[in-house]
Protein backbone atom coordinates (compact mmCIF):
# COMPACT_ATOMS: atom_id res chain seq x y z
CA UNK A 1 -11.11 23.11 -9.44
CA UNK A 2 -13.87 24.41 -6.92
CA UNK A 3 -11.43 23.93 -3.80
CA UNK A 4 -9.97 27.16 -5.34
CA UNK A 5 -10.45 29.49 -2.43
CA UNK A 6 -9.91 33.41 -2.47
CA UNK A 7 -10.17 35.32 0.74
CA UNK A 8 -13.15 34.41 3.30
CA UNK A 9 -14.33 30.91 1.33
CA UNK A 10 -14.40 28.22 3.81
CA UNK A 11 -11.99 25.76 2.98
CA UNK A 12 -10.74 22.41 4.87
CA UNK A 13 -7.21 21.86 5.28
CA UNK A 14 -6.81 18.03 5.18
CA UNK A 15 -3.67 16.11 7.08
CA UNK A 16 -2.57 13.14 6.42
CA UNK A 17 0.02 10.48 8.14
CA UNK A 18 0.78 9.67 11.58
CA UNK A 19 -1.16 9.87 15.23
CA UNK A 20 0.59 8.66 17.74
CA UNK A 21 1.15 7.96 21.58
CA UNK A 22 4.28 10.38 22.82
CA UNK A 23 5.90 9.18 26.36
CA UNK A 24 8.00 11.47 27.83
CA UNK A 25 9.86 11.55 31.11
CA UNK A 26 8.17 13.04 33.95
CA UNK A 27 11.54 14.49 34.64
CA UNK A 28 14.03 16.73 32.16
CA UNK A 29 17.05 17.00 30.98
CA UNK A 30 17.34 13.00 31.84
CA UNK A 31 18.05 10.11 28.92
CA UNK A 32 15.50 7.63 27.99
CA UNK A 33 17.25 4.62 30.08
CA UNK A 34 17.60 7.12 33.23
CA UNK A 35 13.79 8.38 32.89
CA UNK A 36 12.28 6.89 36.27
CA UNK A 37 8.85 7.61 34.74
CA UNK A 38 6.60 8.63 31.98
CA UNK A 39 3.78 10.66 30.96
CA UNK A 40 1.84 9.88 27.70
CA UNK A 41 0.82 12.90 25.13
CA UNK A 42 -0.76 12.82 21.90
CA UNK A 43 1.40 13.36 19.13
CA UNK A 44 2.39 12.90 15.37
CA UNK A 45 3.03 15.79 12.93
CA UNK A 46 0.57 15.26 11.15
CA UNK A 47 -2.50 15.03 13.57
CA UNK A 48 -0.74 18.26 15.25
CA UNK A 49 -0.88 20.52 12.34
CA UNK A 50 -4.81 19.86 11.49
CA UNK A 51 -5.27 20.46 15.42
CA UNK A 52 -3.14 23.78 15.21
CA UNK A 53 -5.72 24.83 12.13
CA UNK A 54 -8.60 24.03 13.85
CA UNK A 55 -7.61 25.93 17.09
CA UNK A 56 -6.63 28.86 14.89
CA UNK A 57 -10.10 28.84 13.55
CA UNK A 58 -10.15 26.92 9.87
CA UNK A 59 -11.54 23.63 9.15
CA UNK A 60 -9.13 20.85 9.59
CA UNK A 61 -9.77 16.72 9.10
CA UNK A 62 -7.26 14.33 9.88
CA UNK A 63 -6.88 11.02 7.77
CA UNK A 64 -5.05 8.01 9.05
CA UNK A 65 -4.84 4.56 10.47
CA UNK A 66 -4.77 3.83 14.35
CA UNK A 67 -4.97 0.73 16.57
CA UNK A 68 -8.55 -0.43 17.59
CA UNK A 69 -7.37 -0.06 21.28
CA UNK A 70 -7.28 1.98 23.80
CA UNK A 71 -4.90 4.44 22.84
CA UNK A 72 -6.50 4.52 18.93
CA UNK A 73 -9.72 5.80 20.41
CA UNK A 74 -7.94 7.97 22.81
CA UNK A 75 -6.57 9.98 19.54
CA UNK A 76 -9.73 9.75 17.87
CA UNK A 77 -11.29 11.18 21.21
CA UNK A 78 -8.68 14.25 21.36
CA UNK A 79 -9.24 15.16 17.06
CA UNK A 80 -13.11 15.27 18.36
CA UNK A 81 -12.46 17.13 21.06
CA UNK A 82 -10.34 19.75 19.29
CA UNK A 83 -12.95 19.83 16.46
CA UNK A 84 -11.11 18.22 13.92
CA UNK A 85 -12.86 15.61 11.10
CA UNK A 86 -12.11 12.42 12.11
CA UNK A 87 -13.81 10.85 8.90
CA UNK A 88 -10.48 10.17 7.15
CA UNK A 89 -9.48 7.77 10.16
CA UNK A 90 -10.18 4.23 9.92
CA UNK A 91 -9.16 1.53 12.48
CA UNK A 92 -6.93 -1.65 12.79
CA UNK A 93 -7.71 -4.60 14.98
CA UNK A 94 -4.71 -6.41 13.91
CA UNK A 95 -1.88 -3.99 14.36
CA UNK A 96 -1.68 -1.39 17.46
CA UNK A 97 -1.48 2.44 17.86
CA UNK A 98 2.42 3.53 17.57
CA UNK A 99 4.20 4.63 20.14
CA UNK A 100 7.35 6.87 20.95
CA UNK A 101 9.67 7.70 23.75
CA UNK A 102 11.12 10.54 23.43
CA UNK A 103 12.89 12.77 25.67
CA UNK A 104 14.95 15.93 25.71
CA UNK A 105 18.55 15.15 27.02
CA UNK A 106 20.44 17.09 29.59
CA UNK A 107 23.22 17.38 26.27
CA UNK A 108 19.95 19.86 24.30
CA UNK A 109 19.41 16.63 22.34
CA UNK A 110 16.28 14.76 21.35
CA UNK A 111 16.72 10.95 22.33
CA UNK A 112 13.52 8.86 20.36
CA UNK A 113 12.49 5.38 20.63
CA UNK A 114 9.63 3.91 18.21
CA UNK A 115 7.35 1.35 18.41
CA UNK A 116 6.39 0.32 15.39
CA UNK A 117 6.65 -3.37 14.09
CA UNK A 118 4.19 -2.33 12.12
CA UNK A 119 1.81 -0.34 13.74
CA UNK A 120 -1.63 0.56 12.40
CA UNK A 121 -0.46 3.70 10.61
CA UNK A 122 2.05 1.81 8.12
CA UNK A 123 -1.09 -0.42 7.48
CA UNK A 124 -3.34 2.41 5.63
CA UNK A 125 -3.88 1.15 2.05
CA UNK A 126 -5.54 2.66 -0.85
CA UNK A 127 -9.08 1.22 -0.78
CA UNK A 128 -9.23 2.78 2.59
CA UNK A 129 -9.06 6.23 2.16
CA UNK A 130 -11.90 9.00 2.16
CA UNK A 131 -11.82 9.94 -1.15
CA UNK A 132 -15.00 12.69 -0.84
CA UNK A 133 -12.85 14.09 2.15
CA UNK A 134 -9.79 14.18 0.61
CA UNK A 135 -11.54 15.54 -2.78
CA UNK A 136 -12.71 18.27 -0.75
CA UNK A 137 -9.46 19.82 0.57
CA UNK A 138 -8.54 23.54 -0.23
CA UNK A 139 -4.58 22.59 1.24
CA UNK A 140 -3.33 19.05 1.53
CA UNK A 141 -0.89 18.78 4.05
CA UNK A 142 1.40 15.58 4.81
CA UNK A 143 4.86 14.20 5.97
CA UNK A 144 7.12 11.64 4.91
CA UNK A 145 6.95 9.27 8.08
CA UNK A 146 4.22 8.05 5.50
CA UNK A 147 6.08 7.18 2.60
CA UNK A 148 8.29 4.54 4.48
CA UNK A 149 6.50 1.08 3.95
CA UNK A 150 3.86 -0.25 2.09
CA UNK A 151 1.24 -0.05 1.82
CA UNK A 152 1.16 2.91 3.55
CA UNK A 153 3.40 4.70 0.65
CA UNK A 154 0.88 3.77 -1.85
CA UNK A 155 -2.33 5.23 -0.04
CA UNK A 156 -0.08 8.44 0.63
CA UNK A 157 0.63 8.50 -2.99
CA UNK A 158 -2.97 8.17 -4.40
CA UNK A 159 -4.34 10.85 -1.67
CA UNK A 160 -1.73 13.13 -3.07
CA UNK A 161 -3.14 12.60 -6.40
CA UNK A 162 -6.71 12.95 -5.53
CA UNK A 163 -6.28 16.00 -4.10
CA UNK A 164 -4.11 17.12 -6.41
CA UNK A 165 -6.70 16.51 -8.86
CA UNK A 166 -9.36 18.13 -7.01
CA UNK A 167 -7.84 21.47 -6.97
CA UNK A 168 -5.67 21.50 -3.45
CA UNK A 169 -2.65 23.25 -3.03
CA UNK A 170 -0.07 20.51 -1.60
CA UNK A 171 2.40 21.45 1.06
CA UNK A 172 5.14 18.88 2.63
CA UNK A 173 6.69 18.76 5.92
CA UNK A 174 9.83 16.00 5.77
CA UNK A 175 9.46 15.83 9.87
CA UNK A 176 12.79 13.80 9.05
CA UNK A 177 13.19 10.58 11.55
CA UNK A 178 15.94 9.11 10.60
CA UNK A 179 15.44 6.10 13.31
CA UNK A 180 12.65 4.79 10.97
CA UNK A 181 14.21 4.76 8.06
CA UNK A 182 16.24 1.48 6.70
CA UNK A 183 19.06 4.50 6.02
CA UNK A 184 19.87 8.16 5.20
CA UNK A 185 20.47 7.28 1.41
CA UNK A 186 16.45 5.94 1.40
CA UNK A 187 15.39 8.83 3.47
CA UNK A 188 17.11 11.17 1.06
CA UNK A 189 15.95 9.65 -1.88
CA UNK A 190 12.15 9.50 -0.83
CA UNK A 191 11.42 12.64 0.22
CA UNK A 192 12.74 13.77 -2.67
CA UNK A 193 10.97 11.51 -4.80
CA UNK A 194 7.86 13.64 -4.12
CA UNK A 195 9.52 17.29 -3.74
CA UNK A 196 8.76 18.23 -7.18
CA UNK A 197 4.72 17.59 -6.72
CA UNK A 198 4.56 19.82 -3.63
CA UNK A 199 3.20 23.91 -4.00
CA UNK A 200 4.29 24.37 -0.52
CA UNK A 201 7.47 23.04 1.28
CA UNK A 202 8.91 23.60 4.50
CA UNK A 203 11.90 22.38 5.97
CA UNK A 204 14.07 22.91 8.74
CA UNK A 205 17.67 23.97 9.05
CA UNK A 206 18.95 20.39 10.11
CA UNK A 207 16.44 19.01 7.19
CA UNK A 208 18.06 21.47 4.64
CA UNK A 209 21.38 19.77 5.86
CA UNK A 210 20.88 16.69 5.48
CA UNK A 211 18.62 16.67 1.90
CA UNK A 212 21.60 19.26 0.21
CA UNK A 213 24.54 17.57 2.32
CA UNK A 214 26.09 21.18 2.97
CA UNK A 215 25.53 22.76 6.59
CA UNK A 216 24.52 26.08 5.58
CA UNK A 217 21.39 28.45 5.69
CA UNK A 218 22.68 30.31 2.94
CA UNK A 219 20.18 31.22 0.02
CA UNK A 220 22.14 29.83 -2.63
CA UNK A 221 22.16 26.35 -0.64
CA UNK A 222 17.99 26.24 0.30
CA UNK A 223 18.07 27.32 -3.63
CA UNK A 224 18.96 23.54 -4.38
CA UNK A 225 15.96 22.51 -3.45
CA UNK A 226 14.08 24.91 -5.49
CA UNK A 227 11.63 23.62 -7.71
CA UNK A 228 9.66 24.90 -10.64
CA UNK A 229 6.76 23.61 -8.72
CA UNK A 230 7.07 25.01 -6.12
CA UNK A 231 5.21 28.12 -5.06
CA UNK A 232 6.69 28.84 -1.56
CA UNK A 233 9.36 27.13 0.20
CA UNK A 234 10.40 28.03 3.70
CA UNK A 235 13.50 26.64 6.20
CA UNK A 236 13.02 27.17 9.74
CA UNK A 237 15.48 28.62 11.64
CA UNK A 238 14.62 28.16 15.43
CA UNK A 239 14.64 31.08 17.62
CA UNK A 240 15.95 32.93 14.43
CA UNK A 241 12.86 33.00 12.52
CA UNK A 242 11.91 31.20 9.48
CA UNK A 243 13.42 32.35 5.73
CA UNK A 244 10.92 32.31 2.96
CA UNK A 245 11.23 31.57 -0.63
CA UNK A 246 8.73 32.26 -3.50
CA UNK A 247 9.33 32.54 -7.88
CA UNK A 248 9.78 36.25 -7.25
CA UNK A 249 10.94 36.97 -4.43
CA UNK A 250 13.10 35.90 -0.86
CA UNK A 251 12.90 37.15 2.95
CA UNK A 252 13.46 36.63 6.03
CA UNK A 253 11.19 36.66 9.14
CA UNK A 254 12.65 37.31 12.90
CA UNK A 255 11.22 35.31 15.57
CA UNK A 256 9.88 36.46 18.82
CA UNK A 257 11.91 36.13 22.29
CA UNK A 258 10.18 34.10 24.48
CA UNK A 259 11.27 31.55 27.73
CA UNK A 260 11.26 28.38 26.08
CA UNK A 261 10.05 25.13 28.24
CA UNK A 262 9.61 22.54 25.91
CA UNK A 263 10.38 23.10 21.67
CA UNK A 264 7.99 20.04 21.16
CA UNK A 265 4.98 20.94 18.68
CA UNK A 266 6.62 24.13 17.55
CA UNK A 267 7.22 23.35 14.20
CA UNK A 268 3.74 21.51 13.98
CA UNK A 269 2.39 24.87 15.17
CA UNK A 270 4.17 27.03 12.71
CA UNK A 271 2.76 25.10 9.60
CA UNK A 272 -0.62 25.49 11.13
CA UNK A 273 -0.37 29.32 11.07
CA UNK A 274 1.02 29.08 7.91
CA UNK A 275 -1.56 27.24 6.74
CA UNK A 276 -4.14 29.01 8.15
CA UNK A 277 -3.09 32.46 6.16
CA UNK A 278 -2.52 30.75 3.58
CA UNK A 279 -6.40 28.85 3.52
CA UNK A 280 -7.59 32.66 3.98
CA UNK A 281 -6.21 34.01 1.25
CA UNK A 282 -3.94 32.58 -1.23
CA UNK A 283 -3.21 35.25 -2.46
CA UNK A 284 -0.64 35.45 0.06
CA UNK A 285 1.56 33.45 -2.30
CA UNK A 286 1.82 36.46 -4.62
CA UNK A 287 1.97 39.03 -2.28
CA UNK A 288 4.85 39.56 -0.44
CA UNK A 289 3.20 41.53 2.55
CA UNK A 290 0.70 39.55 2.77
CA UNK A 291 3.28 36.43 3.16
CA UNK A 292 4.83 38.37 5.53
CA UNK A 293 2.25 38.89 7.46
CA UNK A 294 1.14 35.53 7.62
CA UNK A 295 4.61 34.21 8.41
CA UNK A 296 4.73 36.59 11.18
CA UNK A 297 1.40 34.97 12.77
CA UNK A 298 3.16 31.73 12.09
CA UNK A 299 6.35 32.05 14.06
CA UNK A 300 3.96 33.67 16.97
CA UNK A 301 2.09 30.35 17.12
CA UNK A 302 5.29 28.14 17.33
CA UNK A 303 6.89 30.89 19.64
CA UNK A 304 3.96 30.33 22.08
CA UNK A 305 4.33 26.44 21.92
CA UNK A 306 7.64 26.26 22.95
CA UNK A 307 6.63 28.32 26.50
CA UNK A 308 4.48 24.96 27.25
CA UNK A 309 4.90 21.54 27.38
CA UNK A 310 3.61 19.12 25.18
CA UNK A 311 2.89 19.93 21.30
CA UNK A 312 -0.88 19.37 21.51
CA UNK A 313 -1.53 20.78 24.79
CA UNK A 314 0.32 24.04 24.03
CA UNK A 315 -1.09 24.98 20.51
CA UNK A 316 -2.09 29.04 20.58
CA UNK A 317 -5.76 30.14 20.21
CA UNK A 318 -5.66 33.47 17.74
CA UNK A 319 -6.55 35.41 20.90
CA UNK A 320 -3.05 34.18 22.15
CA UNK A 321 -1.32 34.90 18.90
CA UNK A 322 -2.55 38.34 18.35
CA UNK A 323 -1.42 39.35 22.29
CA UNK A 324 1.81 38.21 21.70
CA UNK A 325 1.76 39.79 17.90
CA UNK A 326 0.46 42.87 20.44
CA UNK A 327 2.91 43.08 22.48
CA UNK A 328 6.28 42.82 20.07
């Protein structure tokens, strides 16, 4: 148990899943079929949050599976560029890097398209993983994009183990997709296969939804979800803050007004913060000011991501964070 960290031990928050190729339209507010043109961005939850770590100023590794293209190297370029550990990543020649169009209709809704028949990151197995990286994670951080096919589901499975085993807390992000799922029922019933193994869960108001089938934020609904497990759970609420749950005791954290450009990468940026408090002192699970504190810093970070465009792009520095924590 030597990943245990209190405050100031330099830990390595480890994410696993998805890196992708994101095209969006150079233009807004346009669907996919109108979209005249499109940019490509790095993306995937995933590869986000341990890039959101590292620019807050923790150690962060990333471990998945990409193409052995052009784009797969691109990715591995950007984690090495953002200082993240790419020695978790490992590369396909028979499959290619994902992609995804996605765009942001003139309706306020997300339109996706995937590419993925398989790509390289359903292709991870077991015998490929890091174990001495994964072994050496103080947080262990993943989604469920990962748990679709095998034998993808398998490796995710066994890393959660390992670093289970080694000491790490484990904290879950659905990053629900319905599109790449064979249906809602097998969506539902996957995610929660693996709820009850988590320490830290968040979800967000439309994934609360959709796991407890009512379409409430109330406590007593996010309380289905509850888990002995479970050391802190926490639903997103948008531009209303995030609501937190822990074995002894509930809140609520506001959000901070800002002009908001593009919400891509805002979530992704919120579990970094999170995670980065959280790698600092765990403590913070105990300690309700102290959770508050660090949920604070967290909605600052995905506050500031939504001003930009892009997720990776737009991630806050802490010298960003702290001037808008400054300024409120």
């Amino acid at each position: 148990m030597a990943n245990v960290n209190s405050a100031g031990d330099a830990g390595i928050v480890v994410s696993f899943g998805e890196m992708l190729i994101d095209f969006v339209p150079t233009e807004s507010g346009v669907s996919l079929a109108e979209a005249t043109a499109f940019l490509k961005a790095p993306g995937g939850a995933p590869a986000n949050v341990a890039i959101a770590v590292k620019r807050l100023g923790r150690r962060s590794a990333f471990v998945g599976k990409l193409g052995d293209d052009e784009f797969g190297h691109m990715l591995v370029s950007i984690l090495r560029d953002n200082g993240v550990s790419d020695a978790g990543v490992v590369f396909d020649s028979g499959a290619r890097t994902a992609l995804a169009f996605v765009t942001l209709r003139a309706d306020g809704e997300r339109e996706f398209m995937f590419y993925r028949n398989p790509s390289a990151d359903m292709l991870l197995t077991k015998a490929e993983l890091n174990v001495d990286l994964i072994r050496k994670a103080s947080i262990f951080h993943y989604g469920s994009i990962s748990l679709i096919s095998e034998p993808c589901r398998s490796a995710h499975l066994k890393a959660m183990e390992l670093a289970k085993e080694a000491g790490a807390l484990l904290s879950f992000d659905p990053n629900l997709r319905l599109l790449l799922w064979p249906s809602p029922e097998e969506a539902r019933k996957q995610i929660l296969s693996i709820w009850n193994q988590a320490d830290i869960v968040k979800v967000s108001e439309v994934e609360l939804a959709f796991l407890t089938g009512h379409d409430s934020v109330e406590d007593e609904v996010a309380m289905r979800l509850w888990h002995p497990n479970l050391k802190l759970m926490l639903v997103t609420l948008g531009d209303k803050g995030c609501k937190y749950y822990t074995k002894d005791f509930r809140g609520l954290i506001g959000s901070f007004p800002v002009r908001q450009v593009d919400s891509t990468g805002s979530g992704d940026a919120f579990v970094g913060g999170m995670l980065r408090g959280i790698e600092e002192d765990r403590s913070a699970l105990q300690d309700e000011k102290k959770l508050r504190e660090v949920l604070k810093f967290a909605n600052a970070c995905g506050a500031i991501t939504a001003t930009k465009k892009g997720a990776i792009p737009s991630l806050p520095n802490v010298a960003e964070v702290m001037q808008l924590l400054e300024k409120a």
